[in-house]
N, C-alpha and C. Protein backbone atom coordinates (compact mmCIF):
# COMPACT_ATOMS: atom_id res chain seq x y z
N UNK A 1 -105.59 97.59 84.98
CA UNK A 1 -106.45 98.04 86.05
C UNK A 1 -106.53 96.94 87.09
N UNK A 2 -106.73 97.51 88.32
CA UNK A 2 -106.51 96.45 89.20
C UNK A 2 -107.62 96.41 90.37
N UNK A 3 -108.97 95.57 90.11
CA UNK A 3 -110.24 95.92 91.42
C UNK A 3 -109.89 95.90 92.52
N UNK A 4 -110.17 96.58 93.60
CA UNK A 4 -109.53 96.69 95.04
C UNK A 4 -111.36 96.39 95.57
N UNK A 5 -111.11 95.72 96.73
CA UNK A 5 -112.04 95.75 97.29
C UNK A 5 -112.54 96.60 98.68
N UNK A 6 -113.48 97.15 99.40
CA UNK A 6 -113.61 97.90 100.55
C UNK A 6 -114.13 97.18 101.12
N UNK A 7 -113.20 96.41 102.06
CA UNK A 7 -113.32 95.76 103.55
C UNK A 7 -113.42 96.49 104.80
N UNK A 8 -113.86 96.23 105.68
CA UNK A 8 -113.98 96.79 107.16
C UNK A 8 -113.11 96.19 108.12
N UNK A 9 -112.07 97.10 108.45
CA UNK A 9 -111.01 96.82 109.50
C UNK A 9 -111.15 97.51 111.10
N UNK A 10 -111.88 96.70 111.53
CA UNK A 10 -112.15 97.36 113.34
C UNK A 10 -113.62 98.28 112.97
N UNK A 11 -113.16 99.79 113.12
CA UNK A 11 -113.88 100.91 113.07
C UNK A 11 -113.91 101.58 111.45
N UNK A 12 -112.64 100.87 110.85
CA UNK A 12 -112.54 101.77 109.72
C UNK A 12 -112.84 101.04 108.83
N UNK A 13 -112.29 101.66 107.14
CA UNK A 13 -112.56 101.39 106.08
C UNK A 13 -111.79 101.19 105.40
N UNK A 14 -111.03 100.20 104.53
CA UNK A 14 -109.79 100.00 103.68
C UNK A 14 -109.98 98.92 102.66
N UNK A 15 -108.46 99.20 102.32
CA UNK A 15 -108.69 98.29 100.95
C UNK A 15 -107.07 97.24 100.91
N UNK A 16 -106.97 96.38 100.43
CA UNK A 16 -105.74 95.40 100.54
C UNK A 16 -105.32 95.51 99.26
N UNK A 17 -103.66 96.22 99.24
CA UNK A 17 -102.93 96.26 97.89
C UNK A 17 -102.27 95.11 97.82
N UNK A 18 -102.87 94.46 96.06
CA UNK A 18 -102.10 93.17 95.66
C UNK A 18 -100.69 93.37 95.83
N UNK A 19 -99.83 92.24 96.11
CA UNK A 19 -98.41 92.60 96.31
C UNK A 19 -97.52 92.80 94.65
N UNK A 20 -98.24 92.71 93.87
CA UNK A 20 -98.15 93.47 92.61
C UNK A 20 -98.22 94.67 92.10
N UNK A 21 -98.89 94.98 93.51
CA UNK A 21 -99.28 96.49 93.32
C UNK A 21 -98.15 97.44 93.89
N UNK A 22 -97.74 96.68 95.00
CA UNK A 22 -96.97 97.04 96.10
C UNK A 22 -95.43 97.07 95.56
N UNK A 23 -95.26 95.39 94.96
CA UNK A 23 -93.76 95.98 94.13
C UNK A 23 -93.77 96.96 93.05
N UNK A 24 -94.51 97.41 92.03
CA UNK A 24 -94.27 98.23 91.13
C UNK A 24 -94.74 99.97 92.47
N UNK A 25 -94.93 99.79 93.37
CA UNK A 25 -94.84 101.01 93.58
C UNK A 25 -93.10 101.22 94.59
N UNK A 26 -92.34 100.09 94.69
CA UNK A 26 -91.89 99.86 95.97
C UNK A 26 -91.88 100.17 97.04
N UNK A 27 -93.02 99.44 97.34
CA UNK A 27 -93.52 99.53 98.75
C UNK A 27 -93.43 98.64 99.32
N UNK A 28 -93.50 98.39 100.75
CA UNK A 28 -93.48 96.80 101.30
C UNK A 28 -94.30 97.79 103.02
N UNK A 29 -94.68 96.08 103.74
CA UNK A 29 -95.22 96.45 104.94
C UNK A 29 -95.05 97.76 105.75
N UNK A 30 -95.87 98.87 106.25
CA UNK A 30 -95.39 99.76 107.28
C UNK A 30 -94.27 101.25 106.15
N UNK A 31 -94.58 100.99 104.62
CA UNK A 31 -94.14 101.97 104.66
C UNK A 31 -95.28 102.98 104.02
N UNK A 32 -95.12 104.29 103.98
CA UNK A 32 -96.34 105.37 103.55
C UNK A 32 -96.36 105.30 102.47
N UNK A 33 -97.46 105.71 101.99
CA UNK A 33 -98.17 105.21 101.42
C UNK A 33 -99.20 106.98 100.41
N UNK A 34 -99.06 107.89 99.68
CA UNK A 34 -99.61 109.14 99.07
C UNK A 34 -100.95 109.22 98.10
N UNK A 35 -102.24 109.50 98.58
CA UNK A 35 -103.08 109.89 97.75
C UNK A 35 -102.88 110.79 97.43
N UNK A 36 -103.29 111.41 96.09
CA UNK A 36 -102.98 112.37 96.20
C UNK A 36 -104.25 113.27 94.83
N UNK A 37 -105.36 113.80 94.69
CA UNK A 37 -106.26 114.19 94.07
C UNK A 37 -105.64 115.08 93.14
N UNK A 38 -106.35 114.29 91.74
CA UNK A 38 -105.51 115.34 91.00
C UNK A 38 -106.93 115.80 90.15
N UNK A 39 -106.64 116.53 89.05
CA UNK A 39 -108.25 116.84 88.51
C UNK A 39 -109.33 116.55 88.19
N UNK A 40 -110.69 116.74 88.20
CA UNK A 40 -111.58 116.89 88.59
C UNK A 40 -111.50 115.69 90.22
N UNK A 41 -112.49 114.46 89.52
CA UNK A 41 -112.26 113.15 90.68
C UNK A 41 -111.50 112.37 90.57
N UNK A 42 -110.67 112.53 90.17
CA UNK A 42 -109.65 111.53 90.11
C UNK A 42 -108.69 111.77 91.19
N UNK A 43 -108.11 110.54 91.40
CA UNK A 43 -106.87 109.91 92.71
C UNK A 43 -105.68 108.89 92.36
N UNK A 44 -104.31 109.57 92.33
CA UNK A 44 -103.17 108.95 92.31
C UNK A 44 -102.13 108.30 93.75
N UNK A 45 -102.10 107.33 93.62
CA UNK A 45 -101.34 106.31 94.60
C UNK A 45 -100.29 106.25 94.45
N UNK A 46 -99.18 106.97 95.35
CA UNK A 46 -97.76 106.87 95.10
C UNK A 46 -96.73 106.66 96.25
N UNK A 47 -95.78 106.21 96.21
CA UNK A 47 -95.02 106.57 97.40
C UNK A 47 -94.08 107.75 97.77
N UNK A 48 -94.54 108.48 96.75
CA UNK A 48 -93.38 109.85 96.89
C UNK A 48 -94.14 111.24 97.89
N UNK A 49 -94.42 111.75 98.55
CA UNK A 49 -95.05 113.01 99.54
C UNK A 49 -94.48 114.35 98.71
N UNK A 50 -95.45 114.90 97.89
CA UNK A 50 -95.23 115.59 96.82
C UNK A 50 -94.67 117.11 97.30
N UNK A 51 -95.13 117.32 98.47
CA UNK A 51 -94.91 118.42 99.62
C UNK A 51 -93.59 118.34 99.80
N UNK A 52 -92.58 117.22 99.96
CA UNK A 52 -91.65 117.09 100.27
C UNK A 52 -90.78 116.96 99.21
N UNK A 53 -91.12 116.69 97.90
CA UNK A 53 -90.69 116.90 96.59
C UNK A 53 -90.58 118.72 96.01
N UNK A 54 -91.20 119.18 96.41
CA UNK A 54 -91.79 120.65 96.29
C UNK A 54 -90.88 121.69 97.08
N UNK A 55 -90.60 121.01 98.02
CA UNK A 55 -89.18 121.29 99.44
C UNK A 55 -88.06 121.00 98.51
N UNK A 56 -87.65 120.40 98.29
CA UNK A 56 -86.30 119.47 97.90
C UNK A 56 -86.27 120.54 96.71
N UNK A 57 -87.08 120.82 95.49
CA UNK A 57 -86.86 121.57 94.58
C UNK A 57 -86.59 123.24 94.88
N UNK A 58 -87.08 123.61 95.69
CA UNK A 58 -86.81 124.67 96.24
C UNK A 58 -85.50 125.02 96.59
N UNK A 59 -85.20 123.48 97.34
CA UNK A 59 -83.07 123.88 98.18
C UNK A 59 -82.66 123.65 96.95
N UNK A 60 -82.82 123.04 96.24
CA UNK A 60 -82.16 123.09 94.60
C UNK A 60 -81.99 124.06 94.31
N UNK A 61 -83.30 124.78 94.21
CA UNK A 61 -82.55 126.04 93.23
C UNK A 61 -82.03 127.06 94.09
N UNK A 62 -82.26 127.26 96.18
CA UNK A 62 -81.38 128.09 96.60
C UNK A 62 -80.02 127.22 96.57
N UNK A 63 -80.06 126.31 96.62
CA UNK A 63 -78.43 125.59 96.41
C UNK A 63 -77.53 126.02 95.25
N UNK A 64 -77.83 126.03 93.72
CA UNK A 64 -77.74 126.58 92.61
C UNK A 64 -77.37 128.13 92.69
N UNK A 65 -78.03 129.10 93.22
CA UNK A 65 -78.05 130.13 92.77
C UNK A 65 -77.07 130.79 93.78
N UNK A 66 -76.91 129.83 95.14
CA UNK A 66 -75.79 130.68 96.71
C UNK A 66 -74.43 129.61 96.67
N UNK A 67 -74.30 129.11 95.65
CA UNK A 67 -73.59 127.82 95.69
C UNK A 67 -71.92 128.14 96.40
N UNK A 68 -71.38 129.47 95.98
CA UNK A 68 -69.93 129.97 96.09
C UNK A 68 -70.14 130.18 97.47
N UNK A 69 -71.39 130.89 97.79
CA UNK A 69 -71.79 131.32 99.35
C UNK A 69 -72.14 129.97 100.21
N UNK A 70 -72.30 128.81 99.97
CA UNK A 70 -72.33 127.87 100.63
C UNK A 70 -71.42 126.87 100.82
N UNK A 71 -70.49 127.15 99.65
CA UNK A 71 -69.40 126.32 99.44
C UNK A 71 -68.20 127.06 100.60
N UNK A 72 -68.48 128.94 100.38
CA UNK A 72 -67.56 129.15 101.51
C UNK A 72 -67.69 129.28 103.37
N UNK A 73 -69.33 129.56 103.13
CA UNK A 73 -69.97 129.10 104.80
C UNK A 73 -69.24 127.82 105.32
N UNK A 74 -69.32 126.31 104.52
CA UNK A 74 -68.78 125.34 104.48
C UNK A 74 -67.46 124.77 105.05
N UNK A 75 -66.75 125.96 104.77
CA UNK A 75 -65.57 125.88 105.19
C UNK A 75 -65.29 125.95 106.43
C-alpha cells in the first residue's frame, strides 16, 4: 500500500505518484493516466482506457468472423 497525499495545486486538488508507482504502472511525465470505479467505493489506477480496450475487442471479433471478406476487400 502506498499513502498518497492531497496537496493543492493552483485552484485544484491532487496527489503526487511515487516514481515507484509510476514505473510499475509504466508511466512517466505527461502520459494518461485511468481511474476507473469499480464496485461498491472502490477506485483502480491504470494506464490502459478501458473504453478503448472494449473497441479493440470488438474489431477482434468483427476481424475474426469477416476475415476472407477483409482479406479480399484488401486486395
Amino acid at each position: 500500500m502506498v499513502e498518497l497525499k492531497v496537496r493543492k495545486f493552483g485552484n485544484s486538488l491532487g496527489v503526487i505518484l511515487p516514481k515507484e508507482v509510476l514505473q510499475r504502472l509504466s508511466g512517466a511525465e505527461g502520459d494518461k493516466l485511468f481511474l476507473i470505479e469499480t464496485t461498491g467505493s472502490e477506485y483502480r489506477l491504470t494506464p490502459y482506457d478501458p473504453a478503448f480496450e472494449a473497441k479493440m475487442a470488438k474489431a477482434d471479433d468483427i476481424m475474426s468472423r469477416y476475415r476472407n471478406t477483409l482479406h479480399e476487400l484488401a486486395k
